[in-house]
Protein backbone atom coordinates (compact mmCIF):
# COMPACT_ATOMS: atom_id res chain seq x y z
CA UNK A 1 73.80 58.85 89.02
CA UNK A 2 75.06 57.31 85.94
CA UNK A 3 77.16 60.62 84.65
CA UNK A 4 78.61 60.59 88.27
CA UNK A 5 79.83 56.93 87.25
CA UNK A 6 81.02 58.22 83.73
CA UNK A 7 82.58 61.49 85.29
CA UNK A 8 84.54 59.27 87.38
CA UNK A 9 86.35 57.52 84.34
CA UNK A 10 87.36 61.46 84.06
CA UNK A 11 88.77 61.99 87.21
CA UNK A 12 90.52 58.82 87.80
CA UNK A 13 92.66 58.94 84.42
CA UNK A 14 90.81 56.07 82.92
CA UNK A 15 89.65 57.67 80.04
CA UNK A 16 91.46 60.53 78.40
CA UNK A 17 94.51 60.94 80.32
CA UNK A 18 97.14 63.46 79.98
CA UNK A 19 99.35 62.08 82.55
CA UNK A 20 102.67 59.93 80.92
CA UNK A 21 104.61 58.36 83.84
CA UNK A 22 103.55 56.39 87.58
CA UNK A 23 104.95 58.68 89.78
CA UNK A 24 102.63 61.75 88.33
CA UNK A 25 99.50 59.35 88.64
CA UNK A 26 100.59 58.33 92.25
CA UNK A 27 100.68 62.31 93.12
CA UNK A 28 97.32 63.02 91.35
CA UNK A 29 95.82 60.38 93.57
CA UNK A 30 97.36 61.61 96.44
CA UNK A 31 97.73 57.32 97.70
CA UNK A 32 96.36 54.59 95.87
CA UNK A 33 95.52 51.64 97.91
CA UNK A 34 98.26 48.88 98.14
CA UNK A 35 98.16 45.61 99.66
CA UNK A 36 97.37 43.89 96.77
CA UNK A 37 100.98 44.68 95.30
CA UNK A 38 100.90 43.30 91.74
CA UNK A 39 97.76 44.14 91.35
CA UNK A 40 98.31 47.48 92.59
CA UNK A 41 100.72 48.25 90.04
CA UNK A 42 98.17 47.05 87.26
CA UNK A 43 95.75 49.77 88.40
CA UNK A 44 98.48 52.04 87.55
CA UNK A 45 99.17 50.44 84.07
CA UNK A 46 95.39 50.05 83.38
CA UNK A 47 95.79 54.36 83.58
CA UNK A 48 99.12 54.80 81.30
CA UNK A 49 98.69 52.58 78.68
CA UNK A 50 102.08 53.79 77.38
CA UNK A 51 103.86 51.26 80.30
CA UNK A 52 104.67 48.11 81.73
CA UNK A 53 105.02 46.47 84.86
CA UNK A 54 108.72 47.26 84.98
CA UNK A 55 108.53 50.54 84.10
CA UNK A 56 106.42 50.65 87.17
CA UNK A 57 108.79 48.30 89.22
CA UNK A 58 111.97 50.42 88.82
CA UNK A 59 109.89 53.90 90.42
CA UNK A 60 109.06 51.63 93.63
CA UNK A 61 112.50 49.99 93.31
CA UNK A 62 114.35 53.99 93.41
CA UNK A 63 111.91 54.96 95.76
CA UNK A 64 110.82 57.48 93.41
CA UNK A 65 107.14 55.64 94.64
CA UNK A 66 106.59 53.75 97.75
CA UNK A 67 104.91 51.73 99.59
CA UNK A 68 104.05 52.24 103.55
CA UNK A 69 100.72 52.66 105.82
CA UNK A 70 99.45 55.99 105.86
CA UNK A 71 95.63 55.44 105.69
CA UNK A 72 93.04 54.10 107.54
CA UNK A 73 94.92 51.93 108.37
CA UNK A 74 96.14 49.70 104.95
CA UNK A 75 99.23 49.62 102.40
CA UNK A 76 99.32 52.71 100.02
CA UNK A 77 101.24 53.57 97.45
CA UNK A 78 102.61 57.17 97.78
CA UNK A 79 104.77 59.75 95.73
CA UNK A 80 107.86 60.21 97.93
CA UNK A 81 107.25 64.11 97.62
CA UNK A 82 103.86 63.13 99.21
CA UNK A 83 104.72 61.39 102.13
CA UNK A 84 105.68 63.57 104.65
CA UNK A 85 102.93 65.52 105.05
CA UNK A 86 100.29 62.87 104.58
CA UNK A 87 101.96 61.10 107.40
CA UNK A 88 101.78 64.16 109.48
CA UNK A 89 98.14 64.83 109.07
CA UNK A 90 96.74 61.39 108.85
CA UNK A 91 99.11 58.91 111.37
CA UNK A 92 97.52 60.45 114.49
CA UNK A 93 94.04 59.19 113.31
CA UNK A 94 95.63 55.62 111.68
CA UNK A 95 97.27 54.72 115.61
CA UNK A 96 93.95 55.65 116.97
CA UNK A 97 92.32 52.92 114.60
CA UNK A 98 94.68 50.66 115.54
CA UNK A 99 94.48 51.44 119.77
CA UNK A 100 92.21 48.10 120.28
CA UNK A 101 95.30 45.95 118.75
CA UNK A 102 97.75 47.55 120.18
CA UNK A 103 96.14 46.73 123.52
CA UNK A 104 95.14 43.25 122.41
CA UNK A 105 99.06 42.50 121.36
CA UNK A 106 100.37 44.07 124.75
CA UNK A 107 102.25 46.89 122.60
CA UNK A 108 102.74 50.28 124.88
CA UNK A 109 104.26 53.26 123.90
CA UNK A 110 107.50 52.81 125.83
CA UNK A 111 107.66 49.29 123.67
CA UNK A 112 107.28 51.31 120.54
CA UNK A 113 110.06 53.36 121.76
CA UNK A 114 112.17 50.45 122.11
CA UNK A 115 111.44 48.65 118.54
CA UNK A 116 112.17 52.16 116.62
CA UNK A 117 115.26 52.33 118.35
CA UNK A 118 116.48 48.90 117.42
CA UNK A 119 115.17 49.40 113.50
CA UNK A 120 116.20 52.81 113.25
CA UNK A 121 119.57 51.68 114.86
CA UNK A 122 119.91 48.86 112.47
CA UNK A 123 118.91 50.26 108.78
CA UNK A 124 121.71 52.86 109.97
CA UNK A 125 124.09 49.89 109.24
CA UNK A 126 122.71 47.69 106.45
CA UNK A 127 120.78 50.32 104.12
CA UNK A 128 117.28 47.64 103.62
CA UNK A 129 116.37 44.68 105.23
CA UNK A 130 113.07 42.15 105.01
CA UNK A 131 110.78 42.04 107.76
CA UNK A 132 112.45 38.58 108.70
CA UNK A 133 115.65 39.99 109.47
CA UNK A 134 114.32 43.10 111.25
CA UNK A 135 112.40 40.35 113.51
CA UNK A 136 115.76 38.83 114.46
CA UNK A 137 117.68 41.72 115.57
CA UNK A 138 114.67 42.26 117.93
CA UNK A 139 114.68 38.94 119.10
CA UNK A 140 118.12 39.61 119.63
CA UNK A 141 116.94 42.38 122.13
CA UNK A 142 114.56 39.99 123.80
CA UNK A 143 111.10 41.69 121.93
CA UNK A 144 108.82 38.61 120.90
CA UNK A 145 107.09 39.99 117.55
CA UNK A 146 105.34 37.19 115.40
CA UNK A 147 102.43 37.58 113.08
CA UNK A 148 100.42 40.14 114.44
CA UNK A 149 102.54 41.51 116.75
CA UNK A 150 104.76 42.15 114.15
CA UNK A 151 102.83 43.83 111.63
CA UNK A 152 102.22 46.75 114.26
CA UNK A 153 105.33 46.96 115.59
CA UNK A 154 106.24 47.72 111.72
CA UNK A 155 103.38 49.58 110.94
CA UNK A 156 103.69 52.01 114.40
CA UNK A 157 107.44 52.67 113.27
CA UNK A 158 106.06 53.59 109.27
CA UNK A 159 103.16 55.68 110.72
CA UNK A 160 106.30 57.58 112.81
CA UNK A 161 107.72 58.06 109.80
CA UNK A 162 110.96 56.18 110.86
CA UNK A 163 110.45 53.91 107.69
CA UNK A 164 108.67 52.61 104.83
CA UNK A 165 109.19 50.58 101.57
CA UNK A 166 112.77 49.88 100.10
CA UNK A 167 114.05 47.89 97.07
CA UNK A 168 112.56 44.63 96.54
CA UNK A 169 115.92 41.95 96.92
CA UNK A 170 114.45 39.34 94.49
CA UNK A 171 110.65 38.24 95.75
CA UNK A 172 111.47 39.70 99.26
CA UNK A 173 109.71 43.16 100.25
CA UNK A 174 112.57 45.27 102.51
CA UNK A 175 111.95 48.13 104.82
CA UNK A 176 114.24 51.42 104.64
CA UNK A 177 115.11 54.37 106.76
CA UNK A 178 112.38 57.13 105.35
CA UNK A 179 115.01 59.68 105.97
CA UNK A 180 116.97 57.76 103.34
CA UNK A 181 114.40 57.18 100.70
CA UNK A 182 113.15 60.95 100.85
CA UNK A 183 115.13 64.56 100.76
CA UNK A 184 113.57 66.21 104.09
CA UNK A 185 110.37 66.16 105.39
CA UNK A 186 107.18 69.33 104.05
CA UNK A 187 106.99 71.34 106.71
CA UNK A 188 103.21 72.05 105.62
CA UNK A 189 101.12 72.92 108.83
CA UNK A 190 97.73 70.52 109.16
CA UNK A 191 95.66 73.23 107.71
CA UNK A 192 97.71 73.33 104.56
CA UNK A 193 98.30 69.67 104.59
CA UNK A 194 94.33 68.80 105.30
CA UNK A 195 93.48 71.53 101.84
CA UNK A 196 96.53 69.81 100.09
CA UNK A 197 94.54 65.91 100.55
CA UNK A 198 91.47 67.55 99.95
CA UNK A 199 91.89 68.79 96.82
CA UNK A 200 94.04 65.90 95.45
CA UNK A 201 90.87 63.29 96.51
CA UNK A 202 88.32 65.88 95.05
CA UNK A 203 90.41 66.31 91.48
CA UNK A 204 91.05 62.51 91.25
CA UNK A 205 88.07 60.79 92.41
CA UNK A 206 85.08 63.54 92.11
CA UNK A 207 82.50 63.32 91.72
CA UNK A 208 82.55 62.68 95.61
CA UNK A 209 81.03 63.18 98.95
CA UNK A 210 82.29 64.77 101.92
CA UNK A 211 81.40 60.98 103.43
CA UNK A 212 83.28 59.15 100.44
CA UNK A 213 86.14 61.36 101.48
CA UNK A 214 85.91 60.74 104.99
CA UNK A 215 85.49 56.47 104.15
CA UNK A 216 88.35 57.19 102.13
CA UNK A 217 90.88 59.07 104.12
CA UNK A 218 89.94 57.64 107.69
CA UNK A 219 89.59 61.40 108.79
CA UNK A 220 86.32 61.75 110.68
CA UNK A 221 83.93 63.58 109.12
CA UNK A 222 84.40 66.74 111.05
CA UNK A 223 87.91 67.00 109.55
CA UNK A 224 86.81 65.95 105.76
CA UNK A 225 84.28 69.01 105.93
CA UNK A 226 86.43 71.42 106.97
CA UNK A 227 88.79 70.23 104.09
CA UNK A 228 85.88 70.56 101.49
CA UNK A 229 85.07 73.72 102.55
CA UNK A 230 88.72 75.34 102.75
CA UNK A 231 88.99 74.36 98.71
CA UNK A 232 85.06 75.02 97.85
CA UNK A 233 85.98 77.91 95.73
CA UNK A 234 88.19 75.32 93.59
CA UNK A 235 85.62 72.87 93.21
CA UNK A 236 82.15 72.49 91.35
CA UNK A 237 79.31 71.09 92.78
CA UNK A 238 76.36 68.83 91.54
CA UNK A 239 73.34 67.53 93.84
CA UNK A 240 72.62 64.26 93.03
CA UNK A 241 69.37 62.55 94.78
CA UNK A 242 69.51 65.24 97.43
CA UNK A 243 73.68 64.23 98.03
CA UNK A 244 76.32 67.21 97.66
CA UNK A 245 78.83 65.68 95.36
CA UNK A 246 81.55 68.08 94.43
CA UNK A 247 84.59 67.71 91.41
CA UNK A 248 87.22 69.80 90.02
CA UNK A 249 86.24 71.89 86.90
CA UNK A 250 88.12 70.26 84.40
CA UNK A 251 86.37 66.87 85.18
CA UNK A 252 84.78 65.95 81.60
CA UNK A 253 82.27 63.22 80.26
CA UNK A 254 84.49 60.66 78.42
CA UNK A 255 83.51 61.09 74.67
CA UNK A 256 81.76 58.09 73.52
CA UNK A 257 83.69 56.93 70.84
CA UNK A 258 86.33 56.35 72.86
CA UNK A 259 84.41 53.52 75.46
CA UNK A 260 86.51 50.50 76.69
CA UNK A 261 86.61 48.41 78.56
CA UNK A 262 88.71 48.44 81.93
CA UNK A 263 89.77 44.97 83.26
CA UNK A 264 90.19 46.64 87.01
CA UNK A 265 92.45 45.42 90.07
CA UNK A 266 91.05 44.30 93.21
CA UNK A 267 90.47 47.30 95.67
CA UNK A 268 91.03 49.96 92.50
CA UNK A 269 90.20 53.43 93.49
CA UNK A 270 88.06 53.38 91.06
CA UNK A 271 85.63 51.22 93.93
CA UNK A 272 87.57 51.61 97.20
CA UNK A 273 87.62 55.97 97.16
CA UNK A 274 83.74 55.99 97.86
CA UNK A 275 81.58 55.30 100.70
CA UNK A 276 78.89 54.86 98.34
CA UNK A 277 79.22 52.64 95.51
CA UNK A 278 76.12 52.60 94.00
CA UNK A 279 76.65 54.74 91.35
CA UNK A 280 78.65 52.06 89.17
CA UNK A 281 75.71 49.52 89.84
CA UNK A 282 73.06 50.90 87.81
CA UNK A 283 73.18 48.51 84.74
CA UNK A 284 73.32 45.26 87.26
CA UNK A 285 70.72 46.55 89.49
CA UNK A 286 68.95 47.04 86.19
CA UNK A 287 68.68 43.57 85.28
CA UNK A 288 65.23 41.42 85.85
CA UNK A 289 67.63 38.91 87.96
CA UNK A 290 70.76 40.76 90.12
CA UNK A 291 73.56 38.11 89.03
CA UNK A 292 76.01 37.15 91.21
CA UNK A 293 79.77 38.77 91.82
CA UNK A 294 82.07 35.73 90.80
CA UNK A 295 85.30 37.12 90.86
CA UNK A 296 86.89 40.01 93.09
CA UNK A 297 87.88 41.92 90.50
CA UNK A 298 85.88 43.72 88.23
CA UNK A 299 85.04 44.65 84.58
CA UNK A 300 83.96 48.32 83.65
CA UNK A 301 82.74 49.78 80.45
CA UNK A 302 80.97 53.27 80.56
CA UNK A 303 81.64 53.42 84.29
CA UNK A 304 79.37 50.46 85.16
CA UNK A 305 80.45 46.96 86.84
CA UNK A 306 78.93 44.32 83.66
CA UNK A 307 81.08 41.64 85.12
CA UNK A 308 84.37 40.34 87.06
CA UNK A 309 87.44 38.59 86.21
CA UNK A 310 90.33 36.86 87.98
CA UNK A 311 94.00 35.99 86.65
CA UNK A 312 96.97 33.41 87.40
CA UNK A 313 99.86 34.34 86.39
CA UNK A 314 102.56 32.13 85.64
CA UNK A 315 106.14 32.14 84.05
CA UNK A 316 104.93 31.25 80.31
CA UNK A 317 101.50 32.71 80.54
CA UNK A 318 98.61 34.23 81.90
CA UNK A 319 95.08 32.51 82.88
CA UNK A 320 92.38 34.72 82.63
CA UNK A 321 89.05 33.95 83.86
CA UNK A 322 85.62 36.20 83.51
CA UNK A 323 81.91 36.27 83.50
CA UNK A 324 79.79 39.09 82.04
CA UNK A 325 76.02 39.92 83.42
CA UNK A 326 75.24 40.48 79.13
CA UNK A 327 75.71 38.08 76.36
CA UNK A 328 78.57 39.17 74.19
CA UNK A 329 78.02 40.98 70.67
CA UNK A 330 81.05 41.90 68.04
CA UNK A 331 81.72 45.49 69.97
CA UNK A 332 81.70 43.85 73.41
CA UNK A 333 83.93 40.81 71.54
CA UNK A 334 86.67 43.62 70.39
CA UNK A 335 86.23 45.29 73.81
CA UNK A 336 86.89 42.61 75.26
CA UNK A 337 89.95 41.39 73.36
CA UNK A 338 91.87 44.75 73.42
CA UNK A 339 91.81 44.50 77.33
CA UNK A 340 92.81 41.23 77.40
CA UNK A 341 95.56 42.06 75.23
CA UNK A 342 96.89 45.36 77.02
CA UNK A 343 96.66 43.45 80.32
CA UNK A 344 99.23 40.78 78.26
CA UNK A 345 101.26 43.09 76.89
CA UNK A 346 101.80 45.08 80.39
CA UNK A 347 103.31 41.72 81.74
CA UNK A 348 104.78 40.82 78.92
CA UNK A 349 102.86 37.54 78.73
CA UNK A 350 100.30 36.43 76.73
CA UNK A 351 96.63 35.45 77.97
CA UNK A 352 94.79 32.39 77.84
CA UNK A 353 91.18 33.42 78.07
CA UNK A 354 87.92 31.36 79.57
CA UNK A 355 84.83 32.41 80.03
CA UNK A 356 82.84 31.09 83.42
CA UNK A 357 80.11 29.12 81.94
């Protein structure tokens, strides 16, 4: 299991990447997860080395990237190529997660019908506007939608593809017309779509299961198999403990002179593309006493969890806070400080580093 962990520093564009600019590593992924949006654009940084968090900023800000809700169901980031047709082949299975809430909040179809209308009707006029002011113009209409409520009535009319991420205006996130962030919509049929997702997961995130693919995705597993098998001919497979994983050709061991360590976001890809994590738990399952997970984020070297971290970020600087499961040596030291530093340097801050005692 531990080369599926180090294969996966391949696939992901941790180590050894070839790929120079966010929107390309967005596309490789296929989506990365987003909620976390800060963070999210770290987890990009953490993979091109060559940029910083504006660099990233200005792809979401021409909507060359965006943000919207297209799996299972959570905030991804997506390549506005991509969008389209992962819409069309996943939104039918993210409503059906969401039935129980929709029920719950009282939301029918024929209310749906009426919020789209309203938003679509309005981002005609004013280009982007913040949640906030969307909420107004339907309380305008009479259509109560706080918290909750809300949130699906804003999600339903992103998984219709009526509209999904636009400029940030200052701190504020704003919604757009999709049909004004994007230059027509892939007229890929399921079937192409479906082999499309399926290779894109396999290539960036192998080695994999047909289950980590299905955890990942929110496709049932039906749907994931059929998608492994319509690409099988462009993957390679390996058996591990009596488990089908399967990985594009090109996926390579990183070469050992070249280990760091990777300081990752919460809910990286890197952790939240499998069903089964176990692979990058070996070294703490390995020690005589399983230490605790302090922080939500965690630290990788050689494609195994030895610790986690947490930040605060403020104006003049950066507060970083970790704790290892091994004592620190000089390698581990420089490691250590070189993430530190490239974690500084993509936010233009410097860090302030503590080790939990």
């Amino acid at each position: 299991m531990t080369n599926i962990a180090s294969l996966r520093l391949s696939s992901q564009q941790l180590a050894g990447t070839k790929i120079l600019n966010a929107a390309e590593m967005v596309s490789w992924f296929g989506a990365i997860q987003g909620q976390e949006y800060a963070q999210t654009k770290w987890g990009l940084g953490l993979r091109l080395p060559n940029l910083d968090d504006s660099d990233i900023e200005k792809k979401l800000a021409d909507g060359t990237i965006l943000r919207t809700h297209l799996l299972r169901p959570t905030w991804h980031f997506v390549h506005s190529h991509d969008i389209s047709w992962i819409l069309d082949l996943t939104a039918a299975s993210v409503h059906a997660s969401n039935a129980y809430m929709y029920k719950k909040l009282e939301l029918d179809h024929k209310l749906f019908g009426k919020c789209n209308h309203i938003i679509e009707r309005i981002l005609n006029k004013q280009i982007e506007m913040t949640r906030d002011e969307i909420n107004k113009e339907l309380k305008k209409n009479k259509i109560q939608a706080e918290g909750h409520r809300l949130s699906y009535i804003m999600m339903y009319a992103e998984l219709e593809g009526i509209i999904c991420s636009g400029a940030k205006r200052g701190s504020q996130f704003t919604y757009a017309l999709l049909s004004k962030r994007i230059s027509g919509r892939n007229p890929n049929s399921k079937d192409a779509a479906l082999a499309e997702l399926s290779k894109r997961y396999y290539q960036s995130r192998g080695p994999a299961t047909v289950k980590d693919f299905s955890t990942w995705s929110g496709l049932n597993i039906s749907i994931c198999r059929k998608g492994t098998e319509m690409i099988g001919s462009m993957l390679e497979k390996m058996v591990g403990e009596g488990v089908d994983y399967y990985f594009a050709p090109e996926t390579h061991l990183p070469k050992s002179e070249s280990s760091q360590i990777y300081l990752l976001p919460i809910y990286d890809e890197f952790i939240m593309g499998y069903k089964d994590r176990s692979a990058i738990f070996e070294f703490r399952n390995s020690l005589k006493k399983n230490p605790s997970i302090n922080y939500d984020s965690m630290i990788i070297l050689e494609g195994q969890i030895i610790g986690s971290w947490r930040r605060q970020i403020g104006k003049k600087g950066i507060e970083l806070q970790y704790d290892l499961f091994r004592p620190m040596n000089p390698k581990l030291t420089s490691l250590f400080n070189e993430a530190t530093r490239r974690f500084g340097d993509f936010h233009g801050l410097s860090c302030q580093v503590k080790r939990t005692e």
